[in-house]
Protein backbone atom coordinates (compact mmCIF):
# COMPACT_ATOMS: atom_id res chain seq x y z
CA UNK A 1 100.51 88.30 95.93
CA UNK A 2 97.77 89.69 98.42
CA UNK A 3 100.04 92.64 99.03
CA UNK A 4 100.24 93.40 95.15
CA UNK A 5 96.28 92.67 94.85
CA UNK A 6 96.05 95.38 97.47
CA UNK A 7 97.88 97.79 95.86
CA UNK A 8 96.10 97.53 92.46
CA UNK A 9 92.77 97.95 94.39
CA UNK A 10 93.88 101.04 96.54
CA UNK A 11 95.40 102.82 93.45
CA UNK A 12 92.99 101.87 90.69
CA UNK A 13 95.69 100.88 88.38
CA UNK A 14 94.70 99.43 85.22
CA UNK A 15 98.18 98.37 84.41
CA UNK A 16 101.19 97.06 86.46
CA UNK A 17 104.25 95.93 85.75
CA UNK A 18 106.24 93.67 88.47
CA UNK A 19 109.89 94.49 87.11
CA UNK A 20 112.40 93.02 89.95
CA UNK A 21 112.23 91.40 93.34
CA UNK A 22 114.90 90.09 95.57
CA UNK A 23 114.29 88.76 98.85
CA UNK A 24 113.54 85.34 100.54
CA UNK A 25 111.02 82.58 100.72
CA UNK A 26 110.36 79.37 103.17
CA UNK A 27 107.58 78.28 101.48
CA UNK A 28 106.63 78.54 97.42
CA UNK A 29 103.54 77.46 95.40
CA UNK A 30 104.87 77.16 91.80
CA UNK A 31 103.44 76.11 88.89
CA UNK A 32 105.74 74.76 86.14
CA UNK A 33 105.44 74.29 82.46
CA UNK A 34 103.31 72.18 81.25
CA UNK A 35 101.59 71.60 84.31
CA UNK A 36 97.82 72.00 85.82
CA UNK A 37 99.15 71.46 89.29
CA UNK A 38 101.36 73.38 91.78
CA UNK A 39 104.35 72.25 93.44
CA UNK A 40 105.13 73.25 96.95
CA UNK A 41 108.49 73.89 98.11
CA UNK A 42 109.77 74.43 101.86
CA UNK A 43 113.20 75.66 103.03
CA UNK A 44 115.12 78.89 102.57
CA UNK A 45 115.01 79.74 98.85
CA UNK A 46 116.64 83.24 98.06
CA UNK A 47 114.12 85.27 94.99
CA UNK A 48 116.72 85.81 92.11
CA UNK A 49 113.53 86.76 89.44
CA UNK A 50 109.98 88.15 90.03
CA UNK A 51 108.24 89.62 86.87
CA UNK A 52 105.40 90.06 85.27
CA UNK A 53 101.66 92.19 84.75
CA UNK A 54 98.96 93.21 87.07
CA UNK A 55 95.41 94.15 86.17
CA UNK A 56 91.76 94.19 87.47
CA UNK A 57 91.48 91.09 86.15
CA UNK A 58 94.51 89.53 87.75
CA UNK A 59 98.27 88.68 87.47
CA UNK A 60 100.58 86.99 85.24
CA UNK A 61 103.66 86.61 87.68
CA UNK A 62 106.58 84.13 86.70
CA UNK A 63 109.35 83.17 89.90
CA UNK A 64 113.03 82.29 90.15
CA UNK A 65 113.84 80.92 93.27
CA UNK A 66 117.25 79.43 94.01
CA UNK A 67 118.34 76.52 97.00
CA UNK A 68 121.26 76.98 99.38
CA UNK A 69 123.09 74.73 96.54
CA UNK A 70 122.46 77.27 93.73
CA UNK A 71 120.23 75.34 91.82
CA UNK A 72 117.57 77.84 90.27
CA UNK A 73 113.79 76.86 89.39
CA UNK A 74 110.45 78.39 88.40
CA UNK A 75 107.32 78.91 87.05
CA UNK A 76 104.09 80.46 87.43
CA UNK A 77 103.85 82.16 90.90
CA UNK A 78 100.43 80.93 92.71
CA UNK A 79 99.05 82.08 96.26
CA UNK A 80 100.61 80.64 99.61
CA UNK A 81 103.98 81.53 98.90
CA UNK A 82 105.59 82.73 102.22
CA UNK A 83 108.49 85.59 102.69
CA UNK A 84 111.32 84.39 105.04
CA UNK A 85 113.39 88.38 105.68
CA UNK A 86 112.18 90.23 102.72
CA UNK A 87 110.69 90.88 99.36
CA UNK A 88 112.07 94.30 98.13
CA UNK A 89 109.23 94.46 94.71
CA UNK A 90 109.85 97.02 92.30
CA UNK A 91 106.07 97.86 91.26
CA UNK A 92 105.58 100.27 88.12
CA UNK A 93 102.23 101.68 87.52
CA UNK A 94 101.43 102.12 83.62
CA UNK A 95 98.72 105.53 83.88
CA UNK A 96 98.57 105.67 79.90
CA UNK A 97 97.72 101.62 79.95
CA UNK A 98 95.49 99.03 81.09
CA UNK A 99 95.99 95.47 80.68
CA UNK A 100 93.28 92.95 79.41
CA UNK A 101 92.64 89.24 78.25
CA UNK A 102 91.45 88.01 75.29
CA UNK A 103 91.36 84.80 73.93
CA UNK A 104 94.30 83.71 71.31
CA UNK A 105 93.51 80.97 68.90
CA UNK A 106 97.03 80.19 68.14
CA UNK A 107 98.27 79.64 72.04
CA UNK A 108 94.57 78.09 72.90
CA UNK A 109 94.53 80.36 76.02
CA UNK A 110 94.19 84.09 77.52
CA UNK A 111 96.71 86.68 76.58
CA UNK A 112 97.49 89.72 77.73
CA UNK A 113 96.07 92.74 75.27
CA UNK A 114 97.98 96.34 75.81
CA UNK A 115 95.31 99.51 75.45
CA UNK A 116 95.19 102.81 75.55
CA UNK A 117 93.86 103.85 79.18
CA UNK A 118 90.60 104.87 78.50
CA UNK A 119 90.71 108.95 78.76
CA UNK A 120 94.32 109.05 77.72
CA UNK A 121 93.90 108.18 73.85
């Protein structure tokens, strides 16, 4: 996540989109559904799903992580996750967009809002 916080800095982006990752984990700080608190999980875990946005204002990322019996779980992806060999992230960077919050009174929380990059109506 620090890596991906860097890159939004150093390019300026005001929208991302995380599309794929595969790689490897020992360590992974989840957050589940439903749930204030994280879960941490230690072992080898191989990265079957990474996704999500990127903006100024933060990241929505959501994990897939799967044991060395093939069971598969997820969530929200918080800080103090650890790569094992490697995270190969496919990164796109949305020049016509930038990504916001706003408050949604059905859902009760923050939701992403889509613009038009300001300069590029």
């Amino acid at each position: 996540m620090a890596a991906l916080r860097h890159l939004q800095r150093r390019t300026g982006a005001k929208a991302m989109a995380l599309v794929t990752c595969v790689g490897s984990l020992t360590r992974a700080m989840i957050r589940h559904a439903n749930r204030d608190e994280a879960s941490e999980y230690r072992g080898h875990f191989e990265i079957t799903a990474l996704t999500g946005t990127i903006s100024p204002a933060g990241q929505h990322l959501h994990l897939t992580i799967a044991d060395g019996e093939g069971r598969a779980f997820g969530g929200h992806l918080l800080p103090g996750s650890r790569v094992y060999t490697t995270a190969e992230i496919v990164v796109l960077i949305l020049d016509d967009l930038a990504f916001g919050r706003a408050p949604c009174p059905l859902s009760g929380h923050d939701e992403l809002v889509v613009r038009t990059a300001p300069g590029k109506e």
